[in-house]
C-alpha atoms as a PDB file:
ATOM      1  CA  UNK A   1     169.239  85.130  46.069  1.00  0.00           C
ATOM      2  CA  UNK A   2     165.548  83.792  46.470  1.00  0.00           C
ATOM      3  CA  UNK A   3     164.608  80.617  44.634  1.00  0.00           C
ATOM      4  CA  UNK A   4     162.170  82.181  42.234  1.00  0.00           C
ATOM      5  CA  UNK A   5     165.105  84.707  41.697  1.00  0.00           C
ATOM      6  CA  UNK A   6     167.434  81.429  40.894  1.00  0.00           C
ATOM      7  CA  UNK A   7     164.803  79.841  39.074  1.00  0.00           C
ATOM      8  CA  UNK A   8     163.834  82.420  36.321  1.00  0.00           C
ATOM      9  CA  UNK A   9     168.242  82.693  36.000  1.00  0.00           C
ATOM     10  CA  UNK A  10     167.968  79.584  35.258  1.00  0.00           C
ATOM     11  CA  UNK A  11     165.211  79.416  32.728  1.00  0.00           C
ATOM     12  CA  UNK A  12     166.667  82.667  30.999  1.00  0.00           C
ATOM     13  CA  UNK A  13     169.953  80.436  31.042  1.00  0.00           C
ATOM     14  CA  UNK A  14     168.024  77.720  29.018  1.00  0.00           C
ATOM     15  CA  UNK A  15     166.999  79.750  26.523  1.00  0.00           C
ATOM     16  CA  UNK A  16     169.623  81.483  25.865  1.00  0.00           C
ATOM     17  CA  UNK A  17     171.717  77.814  25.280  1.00  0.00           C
ATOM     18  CA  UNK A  18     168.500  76.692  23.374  1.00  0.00           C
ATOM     19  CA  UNK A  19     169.097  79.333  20.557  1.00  0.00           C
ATOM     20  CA  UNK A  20     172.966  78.459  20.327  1.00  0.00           C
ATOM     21  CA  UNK A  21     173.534  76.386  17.148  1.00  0.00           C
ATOM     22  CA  UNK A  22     176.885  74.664  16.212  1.00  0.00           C
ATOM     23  CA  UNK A  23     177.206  75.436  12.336  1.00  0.00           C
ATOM     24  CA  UNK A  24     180.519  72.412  12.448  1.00  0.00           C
ATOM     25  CA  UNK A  25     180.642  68.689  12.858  1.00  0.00           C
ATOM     26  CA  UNK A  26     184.439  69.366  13.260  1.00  0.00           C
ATOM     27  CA  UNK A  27     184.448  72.414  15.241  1.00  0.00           C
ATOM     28  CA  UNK A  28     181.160  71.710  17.124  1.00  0.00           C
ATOM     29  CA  UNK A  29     182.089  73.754  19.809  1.00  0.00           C
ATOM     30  CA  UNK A  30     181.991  77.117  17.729  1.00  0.00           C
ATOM     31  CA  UNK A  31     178.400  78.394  18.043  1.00  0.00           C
ATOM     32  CA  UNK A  32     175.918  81.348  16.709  1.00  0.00           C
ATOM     33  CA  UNK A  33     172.676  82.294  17.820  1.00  0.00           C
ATOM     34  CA  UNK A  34     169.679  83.449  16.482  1.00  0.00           C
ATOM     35  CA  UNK A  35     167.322  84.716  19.061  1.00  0.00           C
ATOM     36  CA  UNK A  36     163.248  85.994  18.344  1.00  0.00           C
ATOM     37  CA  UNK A  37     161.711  88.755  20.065  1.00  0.00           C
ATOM     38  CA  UNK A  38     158.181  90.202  18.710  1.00  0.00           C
ATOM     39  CA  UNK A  39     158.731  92.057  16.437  1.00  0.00           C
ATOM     40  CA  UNK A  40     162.547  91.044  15.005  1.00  0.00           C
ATOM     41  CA  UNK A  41     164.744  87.337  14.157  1.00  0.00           C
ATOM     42  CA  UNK A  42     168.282  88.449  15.233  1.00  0.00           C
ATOM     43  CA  UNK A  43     170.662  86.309  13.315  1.00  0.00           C
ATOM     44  CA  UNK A  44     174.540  85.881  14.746  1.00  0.00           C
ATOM     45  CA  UNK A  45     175.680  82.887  12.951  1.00  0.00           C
ATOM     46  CA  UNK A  46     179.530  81.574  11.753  1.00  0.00           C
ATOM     47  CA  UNK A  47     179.861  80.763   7.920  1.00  0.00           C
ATOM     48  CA  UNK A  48     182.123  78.056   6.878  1.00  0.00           C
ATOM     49  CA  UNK A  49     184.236  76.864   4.121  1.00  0.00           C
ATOM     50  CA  UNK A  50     185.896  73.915   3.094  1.00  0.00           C
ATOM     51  CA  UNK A  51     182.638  71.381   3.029  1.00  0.00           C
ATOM     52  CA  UNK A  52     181.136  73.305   5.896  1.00  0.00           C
ATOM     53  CA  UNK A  53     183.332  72.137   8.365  1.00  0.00           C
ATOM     54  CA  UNK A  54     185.780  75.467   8.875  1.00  0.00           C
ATOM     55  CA  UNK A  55     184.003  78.152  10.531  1.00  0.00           C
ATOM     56  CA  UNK A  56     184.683  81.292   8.910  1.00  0.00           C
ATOM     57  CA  UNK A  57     183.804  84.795   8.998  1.00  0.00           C
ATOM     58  CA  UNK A  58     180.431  85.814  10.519  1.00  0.00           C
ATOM     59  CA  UNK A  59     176.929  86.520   9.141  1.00  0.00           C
ATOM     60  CA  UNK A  60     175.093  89.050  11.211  1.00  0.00           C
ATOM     61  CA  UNK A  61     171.532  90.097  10.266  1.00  0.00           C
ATOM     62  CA  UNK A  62     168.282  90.989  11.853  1.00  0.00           C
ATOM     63  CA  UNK A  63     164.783  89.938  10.267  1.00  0.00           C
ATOM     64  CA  UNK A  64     161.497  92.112  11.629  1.00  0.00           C
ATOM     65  CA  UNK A  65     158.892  90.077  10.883  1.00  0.00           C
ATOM     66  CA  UNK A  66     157.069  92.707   9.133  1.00  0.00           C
ATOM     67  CA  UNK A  67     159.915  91.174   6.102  1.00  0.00           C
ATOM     68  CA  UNK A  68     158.890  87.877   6.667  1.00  0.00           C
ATOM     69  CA  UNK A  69     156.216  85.881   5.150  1.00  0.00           C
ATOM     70  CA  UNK A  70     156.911  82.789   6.326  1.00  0.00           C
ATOM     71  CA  UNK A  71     159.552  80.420   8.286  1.00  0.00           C
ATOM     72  CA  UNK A  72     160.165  76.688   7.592  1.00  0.00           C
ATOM     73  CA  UNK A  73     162.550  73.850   7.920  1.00  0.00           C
ATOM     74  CA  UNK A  74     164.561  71.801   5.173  1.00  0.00           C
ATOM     75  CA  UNK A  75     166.566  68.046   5.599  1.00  0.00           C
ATOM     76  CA  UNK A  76     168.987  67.082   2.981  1.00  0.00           C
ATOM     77  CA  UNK A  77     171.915  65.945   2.228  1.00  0.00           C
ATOM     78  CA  UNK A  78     174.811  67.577  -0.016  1.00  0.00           C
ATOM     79  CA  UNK A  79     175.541  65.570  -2.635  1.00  0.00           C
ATOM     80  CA  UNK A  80     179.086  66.940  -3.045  1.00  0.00           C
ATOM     81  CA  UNK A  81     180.304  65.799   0.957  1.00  0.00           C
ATOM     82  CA  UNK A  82     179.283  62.289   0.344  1.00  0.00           C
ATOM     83  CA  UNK A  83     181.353  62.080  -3.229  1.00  0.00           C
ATOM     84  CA  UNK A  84     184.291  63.653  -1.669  1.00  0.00           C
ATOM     85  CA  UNK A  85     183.739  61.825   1.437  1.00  0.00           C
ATOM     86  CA  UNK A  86     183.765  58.605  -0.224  1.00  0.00           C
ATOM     87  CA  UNK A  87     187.076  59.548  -2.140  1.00  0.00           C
ATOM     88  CA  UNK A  88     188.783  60.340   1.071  1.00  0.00           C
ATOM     89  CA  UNK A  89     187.798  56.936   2.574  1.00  0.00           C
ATOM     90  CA  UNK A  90     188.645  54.853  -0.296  1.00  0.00           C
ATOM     91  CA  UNK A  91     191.599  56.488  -0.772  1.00  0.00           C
ATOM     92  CA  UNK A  92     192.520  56.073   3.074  1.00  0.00           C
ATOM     93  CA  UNK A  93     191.598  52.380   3.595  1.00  0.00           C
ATOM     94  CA  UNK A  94     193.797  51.858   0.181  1.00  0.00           C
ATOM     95  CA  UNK A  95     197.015  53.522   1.977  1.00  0.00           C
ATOM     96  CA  UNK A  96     195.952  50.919   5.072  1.00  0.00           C
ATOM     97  CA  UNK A  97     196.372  48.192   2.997  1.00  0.00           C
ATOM     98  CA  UNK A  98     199.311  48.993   1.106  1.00  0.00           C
ATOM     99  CA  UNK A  99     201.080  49.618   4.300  1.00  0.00           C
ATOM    100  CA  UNK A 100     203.531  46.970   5.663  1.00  0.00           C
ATOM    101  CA  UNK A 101     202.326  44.527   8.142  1.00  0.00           C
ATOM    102  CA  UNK A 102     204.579  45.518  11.277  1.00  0.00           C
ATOM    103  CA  UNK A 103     205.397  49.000  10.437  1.00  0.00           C
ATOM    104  CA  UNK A 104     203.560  52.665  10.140  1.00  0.00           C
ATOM    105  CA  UNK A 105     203.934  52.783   6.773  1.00  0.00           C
ATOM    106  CA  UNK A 106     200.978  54.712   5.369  1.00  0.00           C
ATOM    107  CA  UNK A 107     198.533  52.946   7.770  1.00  0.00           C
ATOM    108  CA  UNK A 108     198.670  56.315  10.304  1.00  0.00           C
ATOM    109  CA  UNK A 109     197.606  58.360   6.860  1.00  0.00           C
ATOM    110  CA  UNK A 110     195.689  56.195   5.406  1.00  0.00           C
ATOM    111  CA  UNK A 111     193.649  56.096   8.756  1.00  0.00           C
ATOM    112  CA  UNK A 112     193.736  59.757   9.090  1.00  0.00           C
ATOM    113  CA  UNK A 113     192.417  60.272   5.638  1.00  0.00           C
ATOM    114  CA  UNK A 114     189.615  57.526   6.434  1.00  0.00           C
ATOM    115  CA  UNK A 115     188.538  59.847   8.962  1.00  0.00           C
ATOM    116  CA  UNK A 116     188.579  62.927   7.169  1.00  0.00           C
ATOM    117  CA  UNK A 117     186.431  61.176   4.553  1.00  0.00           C
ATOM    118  CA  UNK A 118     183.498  59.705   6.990  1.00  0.00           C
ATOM    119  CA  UNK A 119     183.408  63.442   8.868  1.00  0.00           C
ATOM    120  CA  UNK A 120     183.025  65.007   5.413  1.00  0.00           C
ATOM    121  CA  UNK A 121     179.774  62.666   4.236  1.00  0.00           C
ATOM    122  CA  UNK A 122     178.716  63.096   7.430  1.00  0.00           C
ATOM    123  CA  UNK A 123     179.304  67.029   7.254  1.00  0.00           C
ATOM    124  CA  UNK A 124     176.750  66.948   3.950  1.00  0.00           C
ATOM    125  CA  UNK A 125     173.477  65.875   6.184  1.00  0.00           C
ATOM    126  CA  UNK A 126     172.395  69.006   7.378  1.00  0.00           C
ATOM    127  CA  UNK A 127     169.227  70.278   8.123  1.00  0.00           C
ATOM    128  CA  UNK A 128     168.105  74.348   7.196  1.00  0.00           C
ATOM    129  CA  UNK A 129     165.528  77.189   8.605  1.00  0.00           C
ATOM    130  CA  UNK A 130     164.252  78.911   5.563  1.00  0.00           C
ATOM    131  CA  UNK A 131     163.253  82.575   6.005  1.00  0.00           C
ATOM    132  CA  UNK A 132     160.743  83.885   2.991  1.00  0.00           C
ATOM    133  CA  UNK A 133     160.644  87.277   2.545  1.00  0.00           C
ATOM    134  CA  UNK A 134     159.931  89.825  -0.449  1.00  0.00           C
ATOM    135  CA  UNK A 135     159.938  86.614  -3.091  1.00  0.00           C
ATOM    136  CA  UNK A 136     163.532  85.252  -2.065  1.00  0.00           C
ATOM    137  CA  UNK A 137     164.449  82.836   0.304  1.00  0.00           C
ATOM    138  CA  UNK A 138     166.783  83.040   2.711  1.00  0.00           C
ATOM    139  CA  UNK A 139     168.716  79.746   4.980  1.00  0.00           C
ATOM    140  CA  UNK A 140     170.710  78.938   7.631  1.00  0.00           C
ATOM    141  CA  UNK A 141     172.203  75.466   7.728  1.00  0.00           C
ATOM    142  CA  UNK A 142     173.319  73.841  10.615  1.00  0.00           C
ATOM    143  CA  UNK A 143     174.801  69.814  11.361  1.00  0.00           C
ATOM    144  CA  UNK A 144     172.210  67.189  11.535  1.00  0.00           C
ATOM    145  CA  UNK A 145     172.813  66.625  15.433  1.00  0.00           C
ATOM    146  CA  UNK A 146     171.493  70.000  15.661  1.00  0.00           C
ATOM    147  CA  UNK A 147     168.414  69.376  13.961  1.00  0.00           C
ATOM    148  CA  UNK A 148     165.770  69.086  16.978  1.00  0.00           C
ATOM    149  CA  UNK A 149     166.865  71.980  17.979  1.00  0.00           C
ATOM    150  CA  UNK A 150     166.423  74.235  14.915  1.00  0.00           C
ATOM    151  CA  UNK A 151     162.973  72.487  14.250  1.00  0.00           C
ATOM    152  CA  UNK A 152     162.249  73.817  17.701  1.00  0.00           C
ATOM    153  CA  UNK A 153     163.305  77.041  16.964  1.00  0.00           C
ATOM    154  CA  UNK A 154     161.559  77.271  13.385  1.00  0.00           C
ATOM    155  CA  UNK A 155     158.292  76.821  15.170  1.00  0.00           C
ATOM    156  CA  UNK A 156     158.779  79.003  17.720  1.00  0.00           C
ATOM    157  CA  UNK A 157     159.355  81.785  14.429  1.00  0.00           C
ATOM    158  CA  UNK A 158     156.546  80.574  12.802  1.00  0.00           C
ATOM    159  CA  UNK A 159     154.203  80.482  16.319  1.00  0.00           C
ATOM    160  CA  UNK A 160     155.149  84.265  16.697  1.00  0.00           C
ATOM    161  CA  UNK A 161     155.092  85.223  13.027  1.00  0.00           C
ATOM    162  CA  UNK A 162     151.718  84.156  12.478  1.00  0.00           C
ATOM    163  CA  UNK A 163     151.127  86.231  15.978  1.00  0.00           C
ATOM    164  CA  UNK A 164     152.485  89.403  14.561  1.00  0.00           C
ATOM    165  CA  UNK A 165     150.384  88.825  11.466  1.00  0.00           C
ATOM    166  CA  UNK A 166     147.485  88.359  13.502  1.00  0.00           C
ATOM    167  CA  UNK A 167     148.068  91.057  15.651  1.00  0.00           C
ATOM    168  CA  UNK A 168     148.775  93.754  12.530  1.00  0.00           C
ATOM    169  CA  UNK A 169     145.773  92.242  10.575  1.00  0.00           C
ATOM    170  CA  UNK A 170     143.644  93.374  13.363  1.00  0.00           C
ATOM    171  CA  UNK A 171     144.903  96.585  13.485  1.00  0.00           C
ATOM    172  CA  UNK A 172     144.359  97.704  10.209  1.00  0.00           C
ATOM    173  CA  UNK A 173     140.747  96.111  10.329  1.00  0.00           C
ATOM    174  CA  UNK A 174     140.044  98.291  13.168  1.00  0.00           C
ATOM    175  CA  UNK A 175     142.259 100.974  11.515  1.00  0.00           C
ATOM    176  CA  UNK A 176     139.286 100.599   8.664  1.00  0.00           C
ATOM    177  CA  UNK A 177     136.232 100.103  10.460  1.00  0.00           C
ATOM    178  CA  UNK A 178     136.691 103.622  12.602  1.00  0.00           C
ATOM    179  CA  UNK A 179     138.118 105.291  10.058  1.00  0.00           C
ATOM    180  CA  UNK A 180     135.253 105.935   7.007  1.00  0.00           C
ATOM    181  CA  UNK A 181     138.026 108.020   5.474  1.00  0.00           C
ATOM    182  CA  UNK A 182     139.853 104.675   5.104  1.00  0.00           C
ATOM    183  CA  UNK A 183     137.173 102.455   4.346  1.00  0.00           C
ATOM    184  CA  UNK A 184     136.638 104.459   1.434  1.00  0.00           C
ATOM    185  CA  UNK A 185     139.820 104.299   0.502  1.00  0.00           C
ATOM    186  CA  UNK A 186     140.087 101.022   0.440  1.00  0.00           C
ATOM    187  CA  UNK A 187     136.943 100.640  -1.412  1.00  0.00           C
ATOM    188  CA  UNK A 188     137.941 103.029  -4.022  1.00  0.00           C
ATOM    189  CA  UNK A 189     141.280 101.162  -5.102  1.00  0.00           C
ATOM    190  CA  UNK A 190     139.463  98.187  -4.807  1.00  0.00           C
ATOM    191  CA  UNK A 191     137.463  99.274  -7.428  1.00  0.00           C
ATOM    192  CA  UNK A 192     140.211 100.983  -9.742  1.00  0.00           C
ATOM    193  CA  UNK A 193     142.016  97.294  -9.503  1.00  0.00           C
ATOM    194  CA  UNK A 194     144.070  97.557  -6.637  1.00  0.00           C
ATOM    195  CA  UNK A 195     144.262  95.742  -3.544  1.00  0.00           C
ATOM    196  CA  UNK A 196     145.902  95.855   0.216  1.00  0.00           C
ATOM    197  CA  UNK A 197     148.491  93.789   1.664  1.00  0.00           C
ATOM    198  CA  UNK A 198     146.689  91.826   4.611  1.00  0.00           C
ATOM    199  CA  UNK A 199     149.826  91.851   6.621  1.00  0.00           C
ATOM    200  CA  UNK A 200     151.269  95.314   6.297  1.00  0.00           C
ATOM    201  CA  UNK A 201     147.827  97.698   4.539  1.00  0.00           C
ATOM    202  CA  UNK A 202     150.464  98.439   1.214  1.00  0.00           C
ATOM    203  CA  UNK A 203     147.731  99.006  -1.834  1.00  0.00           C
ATOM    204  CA  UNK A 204     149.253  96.878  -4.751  1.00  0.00           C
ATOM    205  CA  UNK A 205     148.035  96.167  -7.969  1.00  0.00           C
ATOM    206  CA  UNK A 206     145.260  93.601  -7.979  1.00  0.00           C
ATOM    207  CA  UNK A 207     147.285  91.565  -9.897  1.00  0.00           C
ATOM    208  CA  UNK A 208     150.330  91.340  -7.463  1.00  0.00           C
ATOM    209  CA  UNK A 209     151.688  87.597  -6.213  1.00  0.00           C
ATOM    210  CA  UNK A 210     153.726  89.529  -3.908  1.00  0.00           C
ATOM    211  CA  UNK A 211     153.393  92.342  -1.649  1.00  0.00           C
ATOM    212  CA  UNK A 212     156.042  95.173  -3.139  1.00  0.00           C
ATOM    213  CA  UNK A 213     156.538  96.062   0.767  1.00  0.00           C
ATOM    214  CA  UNK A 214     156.728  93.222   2.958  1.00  0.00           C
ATOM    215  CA  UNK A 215     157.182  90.071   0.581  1.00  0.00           C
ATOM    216  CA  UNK A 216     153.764  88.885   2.001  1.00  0.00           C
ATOM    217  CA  UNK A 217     152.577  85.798  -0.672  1.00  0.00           C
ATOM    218  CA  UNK A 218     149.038  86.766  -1.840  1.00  0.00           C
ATOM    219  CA  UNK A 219     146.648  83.462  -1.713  1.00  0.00           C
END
């Protein structure tokens, strides 16, 4: 095999790990993916249960970008993880010190339910993609210690998003422009109150926040 051969394996190799995301602090090892191409988001991501540390089940969608108006990242932290969390540890460091000096008594428990407790605050810091499209949002949440890595990936959505929308703007300008049939189309329902998505050419009423088609966000 050459070295530009072994090279561009290894690159492809890199980005394929790069788009892996644990969705578990517990059972980090348990991955999705979510991979972009031009036109589509192709989503193969675990759900969970129990605090979000049980992967379960699998969520498997794919996103064209002609359904997206936008892509962006969240931080927070889930309320609910913390209080339980602190209710496990509490409750674990009290069966520590009730056990009897010399003995297991409950300090093996108590320790293992101290542990439990810390992994389920920790569980509730996560960090989300958001996915906007037709006047809903849609998220994927992963661990915090996977958070550089979905920021990464969020831009890259957004880079080639605003690409598309670029790209398909264009072509309905041109569309226009060497088309008179067209142009006076588009002057005619501008005139009878309509208007035309930018991203996708739908005519919508000029009142319209949304685009009835593509979700696109009118400014």
């Amino acid at each position: 095999m050459s070295l530009d051969k072994m090279g561009t394996n290894n690159r492809s190799i890199a980005d394929a790990q790069g788009n892996k995301f644990s969705v578990s602090l517990l059972f980090f090892w348990i991955k999705g993916s979510m991979l972009i191409d031009d036109n589509t988001i192709h989503i193969d991501m675990p759900n969970t249960a129990f605090f979000g540390l049980i992967p379960t089940g699998k969520k498997r969608e794919n996103l064209p970008f002609q359904a997206i108006s936008n892509v962006s990242t969240n931080n927070y932290v889930k309320i609910s993880n913390v209080v339980w969390g602190v209710i496990f540890a509490l409750a674990g460091f009290g069966l520590m010190q009730s056990s009897t000096p010399g003995s297991d008594g409950m300090g093996f428990p108590g320790f293992l339910l101290l542990l439990v407790g810390i992994i389920v605050a920790l569980a509730g810091i996560k960090t989300e993609v958001i996915f906007e499209r037709s006047g809903l949002s849609e998220t994927i949440a992963v661990p915090f210690f996977e958070s550089g890595k979905l920021n990464n990936f969020a831009e890259d959505a957004e880079n080639k998003l605003q690409k598309y929308q670029v790209d398909r703007n264009n072509r309905i300008q041109n569309q226009a422009q060497t088309s008179p049939n067209n142009a006076s189309v588009q002057a005619n329902a501008t005139e009878n109150g309509q208007k035309f998505c930018p991203k996708c050419g739908t005519q919508v009423t000029a009142e319209a926040a949304f685009c009835t088609k593509c979700g696109y966000k009118f400014q």
